[in-house]
N, C-alpha and C. Protein backbone atom coordinates (compact mmCIF):
# COMPACT_ATOMS: atom_id res chain seq x y z
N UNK A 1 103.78 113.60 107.71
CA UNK A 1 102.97 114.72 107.27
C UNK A 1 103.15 115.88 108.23
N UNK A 2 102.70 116.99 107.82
CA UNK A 2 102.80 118.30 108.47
C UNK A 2 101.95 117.94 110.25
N UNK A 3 100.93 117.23 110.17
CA UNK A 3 100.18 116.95 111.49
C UNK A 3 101.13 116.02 112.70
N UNK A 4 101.52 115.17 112.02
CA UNK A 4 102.59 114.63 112.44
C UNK A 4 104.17 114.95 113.17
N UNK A 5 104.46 115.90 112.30
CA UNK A 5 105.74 116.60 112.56
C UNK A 5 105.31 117.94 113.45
N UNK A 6 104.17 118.42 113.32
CA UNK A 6 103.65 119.32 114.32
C UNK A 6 103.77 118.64 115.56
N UNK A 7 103.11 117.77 115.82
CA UNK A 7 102.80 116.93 117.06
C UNK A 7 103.77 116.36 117.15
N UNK A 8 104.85 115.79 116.52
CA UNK A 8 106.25 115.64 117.86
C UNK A 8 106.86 116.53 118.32
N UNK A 9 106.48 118.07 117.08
CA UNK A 9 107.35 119.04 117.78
C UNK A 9 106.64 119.76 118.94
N UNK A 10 105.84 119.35 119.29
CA UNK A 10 104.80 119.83 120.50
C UNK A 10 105.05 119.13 121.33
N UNK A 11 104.86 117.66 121.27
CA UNK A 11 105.14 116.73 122.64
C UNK A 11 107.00 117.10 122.87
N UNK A 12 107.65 116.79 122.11
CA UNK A 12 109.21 117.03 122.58
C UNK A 12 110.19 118.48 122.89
N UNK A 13 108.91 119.73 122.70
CA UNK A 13 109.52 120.73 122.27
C UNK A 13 110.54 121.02 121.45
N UNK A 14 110.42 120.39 120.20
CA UNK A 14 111.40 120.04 119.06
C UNK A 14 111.35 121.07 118.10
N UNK A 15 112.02 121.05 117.21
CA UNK A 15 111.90 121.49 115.49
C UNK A 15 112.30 119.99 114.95
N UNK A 16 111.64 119.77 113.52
CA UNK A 16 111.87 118.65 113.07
C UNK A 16 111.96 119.01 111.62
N UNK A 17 113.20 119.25 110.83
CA UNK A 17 112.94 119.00 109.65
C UNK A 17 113.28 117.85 108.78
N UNK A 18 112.76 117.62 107.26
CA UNK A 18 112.73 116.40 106.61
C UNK A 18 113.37 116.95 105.25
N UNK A 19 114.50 116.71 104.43
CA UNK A 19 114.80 117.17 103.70
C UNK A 19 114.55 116.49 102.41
N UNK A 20 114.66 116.39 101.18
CA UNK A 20 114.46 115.85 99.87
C UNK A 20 114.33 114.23 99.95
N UNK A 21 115.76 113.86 100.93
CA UNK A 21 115.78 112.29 100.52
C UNK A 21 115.17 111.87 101.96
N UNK A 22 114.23 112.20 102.30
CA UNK A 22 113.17 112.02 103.97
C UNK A 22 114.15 111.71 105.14
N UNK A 23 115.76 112.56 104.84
CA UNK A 23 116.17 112.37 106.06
C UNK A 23 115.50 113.33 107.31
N UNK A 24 115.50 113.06 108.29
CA UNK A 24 114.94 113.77 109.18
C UNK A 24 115.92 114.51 110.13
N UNK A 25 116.02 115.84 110.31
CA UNK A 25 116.75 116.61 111.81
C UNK A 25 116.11 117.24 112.86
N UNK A 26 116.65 116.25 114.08
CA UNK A 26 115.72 117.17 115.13
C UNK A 26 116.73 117.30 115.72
N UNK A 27 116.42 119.07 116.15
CA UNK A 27 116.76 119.69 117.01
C UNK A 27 115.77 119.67 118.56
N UNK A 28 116.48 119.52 119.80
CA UNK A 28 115.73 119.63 120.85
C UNK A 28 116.69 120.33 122.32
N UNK A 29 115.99 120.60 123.14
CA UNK A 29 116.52 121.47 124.00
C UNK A 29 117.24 120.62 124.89
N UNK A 30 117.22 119.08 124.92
CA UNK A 30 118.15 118.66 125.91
C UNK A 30 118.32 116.86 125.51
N UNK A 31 119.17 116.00 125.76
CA UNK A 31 119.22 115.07 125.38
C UNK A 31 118.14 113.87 125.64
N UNK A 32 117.15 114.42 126.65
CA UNK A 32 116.41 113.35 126.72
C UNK A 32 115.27 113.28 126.01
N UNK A 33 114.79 114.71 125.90
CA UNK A 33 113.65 114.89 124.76
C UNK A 33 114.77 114.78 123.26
N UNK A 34 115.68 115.00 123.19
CA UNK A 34 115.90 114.38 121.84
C UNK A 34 115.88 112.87 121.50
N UNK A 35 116.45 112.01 122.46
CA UNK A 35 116.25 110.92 122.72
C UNK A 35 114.89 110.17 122.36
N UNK A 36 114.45 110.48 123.16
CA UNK A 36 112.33 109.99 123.20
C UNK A 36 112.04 110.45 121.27
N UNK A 37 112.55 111.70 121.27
CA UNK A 37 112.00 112.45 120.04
C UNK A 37 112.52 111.35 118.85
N UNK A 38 113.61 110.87 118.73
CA UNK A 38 114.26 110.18 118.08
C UNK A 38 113.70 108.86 117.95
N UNK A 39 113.56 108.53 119.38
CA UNK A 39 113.00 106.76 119.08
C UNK A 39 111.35 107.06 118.42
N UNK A 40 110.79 107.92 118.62
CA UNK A 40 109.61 108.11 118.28
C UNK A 40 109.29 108.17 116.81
N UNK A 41 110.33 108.64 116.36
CA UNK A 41 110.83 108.91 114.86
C UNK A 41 110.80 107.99 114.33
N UNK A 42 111.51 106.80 114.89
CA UNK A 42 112.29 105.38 114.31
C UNK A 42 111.02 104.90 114.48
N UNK A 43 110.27 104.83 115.35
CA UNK A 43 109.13 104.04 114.91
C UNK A 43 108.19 104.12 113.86
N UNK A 44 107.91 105.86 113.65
CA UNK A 44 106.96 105.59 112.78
C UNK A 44 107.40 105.84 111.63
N UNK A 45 108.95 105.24 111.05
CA UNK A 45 109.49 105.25 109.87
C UNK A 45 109.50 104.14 109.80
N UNK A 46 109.73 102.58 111.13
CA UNK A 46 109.64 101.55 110.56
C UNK A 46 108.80 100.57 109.93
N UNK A 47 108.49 99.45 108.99
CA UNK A 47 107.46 98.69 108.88
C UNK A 47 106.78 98.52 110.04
N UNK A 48 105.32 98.15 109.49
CA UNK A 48 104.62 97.78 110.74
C UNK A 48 104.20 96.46 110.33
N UNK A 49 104.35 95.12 111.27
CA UNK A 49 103.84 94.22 111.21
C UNK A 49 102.79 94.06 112.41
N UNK A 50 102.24 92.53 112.27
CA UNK A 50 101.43 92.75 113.49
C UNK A 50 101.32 92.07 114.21
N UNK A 51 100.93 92.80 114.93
CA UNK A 51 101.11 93.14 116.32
C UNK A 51 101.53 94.02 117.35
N UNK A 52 102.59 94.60 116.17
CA UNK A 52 103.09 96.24 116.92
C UNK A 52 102.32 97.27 117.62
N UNK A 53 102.90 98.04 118.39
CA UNK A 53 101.72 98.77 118.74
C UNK A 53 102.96 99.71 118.43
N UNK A 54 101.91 100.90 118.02
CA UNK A 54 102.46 102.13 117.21
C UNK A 54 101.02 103.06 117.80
N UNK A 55 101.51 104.60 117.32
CA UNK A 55 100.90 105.87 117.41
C UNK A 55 100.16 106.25 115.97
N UNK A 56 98.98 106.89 116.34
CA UNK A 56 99.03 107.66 114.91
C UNK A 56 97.52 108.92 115.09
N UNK A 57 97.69 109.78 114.67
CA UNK A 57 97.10 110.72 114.77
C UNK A 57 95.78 110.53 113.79
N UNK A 58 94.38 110.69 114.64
CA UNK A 58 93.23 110.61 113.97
C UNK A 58 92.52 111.39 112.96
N UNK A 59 92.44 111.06 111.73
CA UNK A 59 92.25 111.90 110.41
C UNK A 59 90.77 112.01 110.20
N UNK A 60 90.29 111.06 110.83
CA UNK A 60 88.91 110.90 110.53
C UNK A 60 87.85 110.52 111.29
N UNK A 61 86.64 110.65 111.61
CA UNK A 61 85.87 110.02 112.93
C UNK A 61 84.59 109.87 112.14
N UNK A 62 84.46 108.50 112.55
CA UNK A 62 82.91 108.26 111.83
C UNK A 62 82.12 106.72 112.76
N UNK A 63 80.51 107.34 112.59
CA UNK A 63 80.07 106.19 113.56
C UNK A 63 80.43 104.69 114.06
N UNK A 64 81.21 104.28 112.86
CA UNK A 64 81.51 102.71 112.96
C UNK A 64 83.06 102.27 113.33
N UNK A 65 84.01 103.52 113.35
CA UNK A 65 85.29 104.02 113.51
C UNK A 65 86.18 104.98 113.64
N UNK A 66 87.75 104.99 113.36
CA UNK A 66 88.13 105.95 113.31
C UNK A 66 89.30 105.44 112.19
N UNK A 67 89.49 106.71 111.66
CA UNK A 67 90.26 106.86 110.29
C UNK A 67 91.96 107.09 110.82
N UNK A 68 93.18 106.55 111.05
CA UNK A 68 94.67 107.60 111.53
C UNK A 68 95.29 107.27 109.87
N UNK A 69 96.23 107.99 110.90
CA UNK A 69 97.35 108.25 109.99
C UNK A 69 98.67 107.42 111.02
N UNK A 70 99.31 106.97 110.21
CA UNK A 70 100.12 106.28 110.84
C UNK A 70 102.00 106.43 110.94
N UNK A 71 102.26 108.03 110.17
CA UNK A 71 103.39 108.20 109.47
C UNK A 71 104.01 107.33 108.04
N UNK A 72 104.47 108.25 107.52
CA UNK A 72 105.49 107.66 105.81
C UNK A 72 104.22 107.39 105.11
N UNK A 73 103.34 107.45 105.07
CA UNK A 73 101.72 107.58 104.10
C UNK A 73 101.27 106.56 104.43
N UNK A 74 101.17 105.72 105.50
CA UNK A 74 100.61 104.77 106.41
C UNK A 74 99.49 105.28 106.60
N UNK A 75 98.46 104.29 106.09
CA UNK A 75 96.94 104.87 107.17
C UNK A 75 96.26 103.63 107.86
N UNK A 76 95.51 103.74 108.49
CA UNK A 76 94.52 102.92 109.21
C UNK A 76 93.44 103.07 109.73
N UNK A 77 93.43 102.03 110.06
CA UNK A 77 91.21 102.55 110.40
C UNK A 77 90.92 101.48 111.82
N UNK A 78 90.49 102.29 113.04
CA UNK A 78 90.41 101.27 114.27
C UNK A 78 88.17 101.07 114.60
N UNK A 79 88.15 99.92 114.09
CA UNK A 79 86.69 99.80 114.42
C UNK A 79 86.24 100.48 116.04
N UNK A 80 85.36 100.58 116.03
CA UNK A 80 84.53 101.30 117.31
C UNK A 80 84.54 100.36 118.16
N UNK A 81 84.83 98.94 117.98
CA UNK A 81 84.74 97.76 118.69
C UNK A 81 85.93 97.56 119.35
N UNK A 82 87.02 97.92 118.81
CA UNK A 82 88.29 97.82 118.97
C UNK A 82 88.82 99.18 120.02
N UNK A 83 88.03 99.50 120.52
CA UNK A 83 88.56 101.29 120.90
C UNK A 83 88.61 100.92 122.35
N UNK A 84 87.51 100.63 123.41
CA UNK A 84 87.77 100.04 124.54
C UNK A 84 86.79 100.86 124.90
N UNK A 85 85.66 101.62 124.46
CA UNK A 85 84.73 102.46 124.69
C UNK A 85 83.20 101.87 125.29
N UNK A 86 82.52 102.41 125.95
CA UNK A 86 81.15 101.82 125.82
C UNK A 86 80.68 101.79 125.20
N UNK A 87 79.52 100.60 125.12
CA UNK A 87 79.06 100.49 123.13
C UNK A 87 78.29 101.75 123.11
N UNK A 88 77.78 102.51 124.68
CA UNK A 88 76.77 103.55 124.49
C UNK A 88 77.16 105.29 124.14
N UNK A 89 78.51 105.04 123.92
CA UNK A 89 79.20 106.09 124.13
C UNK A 89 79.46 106.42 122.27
N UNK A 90 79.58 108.16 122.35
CA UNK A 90 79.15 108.56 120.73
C UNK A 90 80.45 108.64 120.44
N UNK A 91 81.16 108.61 119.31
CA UNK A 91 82.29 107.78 119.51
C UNK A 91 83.00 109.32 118.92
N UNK A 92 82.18 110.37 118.14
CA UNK A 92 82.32 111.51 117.69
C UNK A 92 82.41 112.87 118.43
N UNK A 93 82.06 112.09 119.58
CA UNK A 93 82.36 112.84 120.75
C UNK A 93 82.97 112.72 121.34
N UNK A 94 83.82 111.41 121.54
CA UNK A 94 85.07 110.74 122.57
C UNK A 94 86.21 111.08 121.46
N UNK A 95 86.24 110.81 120.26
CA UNK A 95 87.20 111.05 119.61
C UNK A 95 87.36 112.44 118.48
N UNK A 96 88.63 112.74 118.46
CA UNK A 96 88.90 114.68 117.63
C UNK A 96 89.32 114.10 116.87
N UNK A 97 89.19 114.31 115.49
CA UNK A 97 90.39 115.11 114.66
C UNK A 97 91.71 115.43 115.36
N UNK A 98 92.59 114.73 114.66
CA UNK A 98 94.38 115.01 115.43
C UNK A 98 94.47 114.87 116.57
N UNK A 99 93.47 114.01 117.12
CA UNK A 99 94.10 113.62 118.56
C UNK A 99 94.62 112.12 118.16
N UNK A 100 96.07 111.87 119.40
CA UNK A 100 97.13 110.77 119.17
C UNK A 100 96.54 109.54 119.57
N UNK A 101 96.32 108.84 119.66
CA UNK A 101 96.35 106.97 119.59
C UNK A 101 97.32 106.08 119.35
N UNK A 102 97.20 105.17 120.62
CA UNK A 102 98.42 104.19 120.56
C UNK A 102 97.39 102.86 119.93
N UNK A 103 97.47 101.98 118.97
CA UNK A 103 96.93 101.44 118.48
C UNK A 103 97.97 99.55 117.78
N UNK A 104 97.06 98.74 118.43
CA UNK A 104 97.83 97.51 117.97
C UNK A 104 97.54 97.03 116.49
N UNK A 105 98.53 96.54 115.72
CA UNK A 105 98.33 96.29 114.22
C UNK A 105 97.70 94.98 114.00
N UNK A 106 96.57 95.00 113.49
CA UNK A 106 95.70 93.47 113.49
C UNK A 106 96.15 92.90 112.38
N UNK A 107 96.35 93.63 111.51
CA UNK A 107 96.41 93.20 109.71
C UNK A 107 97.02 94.19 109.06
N UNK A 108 97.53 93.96 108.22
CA UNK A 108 98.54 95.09 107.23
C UNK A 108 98.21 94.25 105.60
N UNK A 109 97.42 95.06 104.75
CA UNK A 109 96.89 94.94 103.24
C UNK A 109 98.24 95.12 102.29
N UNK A 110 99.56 95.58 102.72
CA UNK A 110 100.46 95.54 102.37
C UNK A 110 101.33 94.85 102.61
N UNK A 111 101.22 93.75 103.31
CA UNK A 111 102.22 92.48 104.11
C UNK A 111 102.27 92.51 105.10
């Protein structure tokens, strides 16, 4: 998604485009941020099974959790239990909208 492709092109100082058949081109200013930029790519194009730990940018924040996005129309949802937070802590206040999360895969409703 556009949030997504924003935010690698921010962390890598990239351009990233995706053309018709979701190939992807990144351009970057030197081989190592293209590098990183690239494997970063490959991940969140590949299946996720579980256990993986993957990234994904937070779509949603609500008392009992949080809503991401996980790239390729992947979504997920990390309980408040699961976050590593104090139970006393407002969880709407620790967590934004589009901020990144590294997050382990417990279960996948799609295999």
């Amino acid at each position: 998604s556009g949030v997504t492709i924003r935010a690698l092109q921010n962390r890598y100082d990239a351009r990233l485009s995706v053309d018709d058949n979701n190939s992807v081109s990144i351009f970057c200013p030197n081989e190592s941020a293209l590098n990183s930029c690239r494997e970063h790519v490959l991940q969140l194009a590949g299946a996720l099974d579980t256990d993986d730990i993957t990234s994904g940018h937070v779509t949603g924040v609500r008392p009992f959790g949080v809503f991401l996005e996980l790239g390729r129309g992947r979504t997920g949802f990390a309980h408040v239990s699961d976050l590593g937070l104090p139970s006393s802590a407002n969880l709407e206040q620790q967590v934004k909208i589009g901020d990144e999360m590294d997050v382990k895969v417990i279960g996948n409703k799609n295999g």
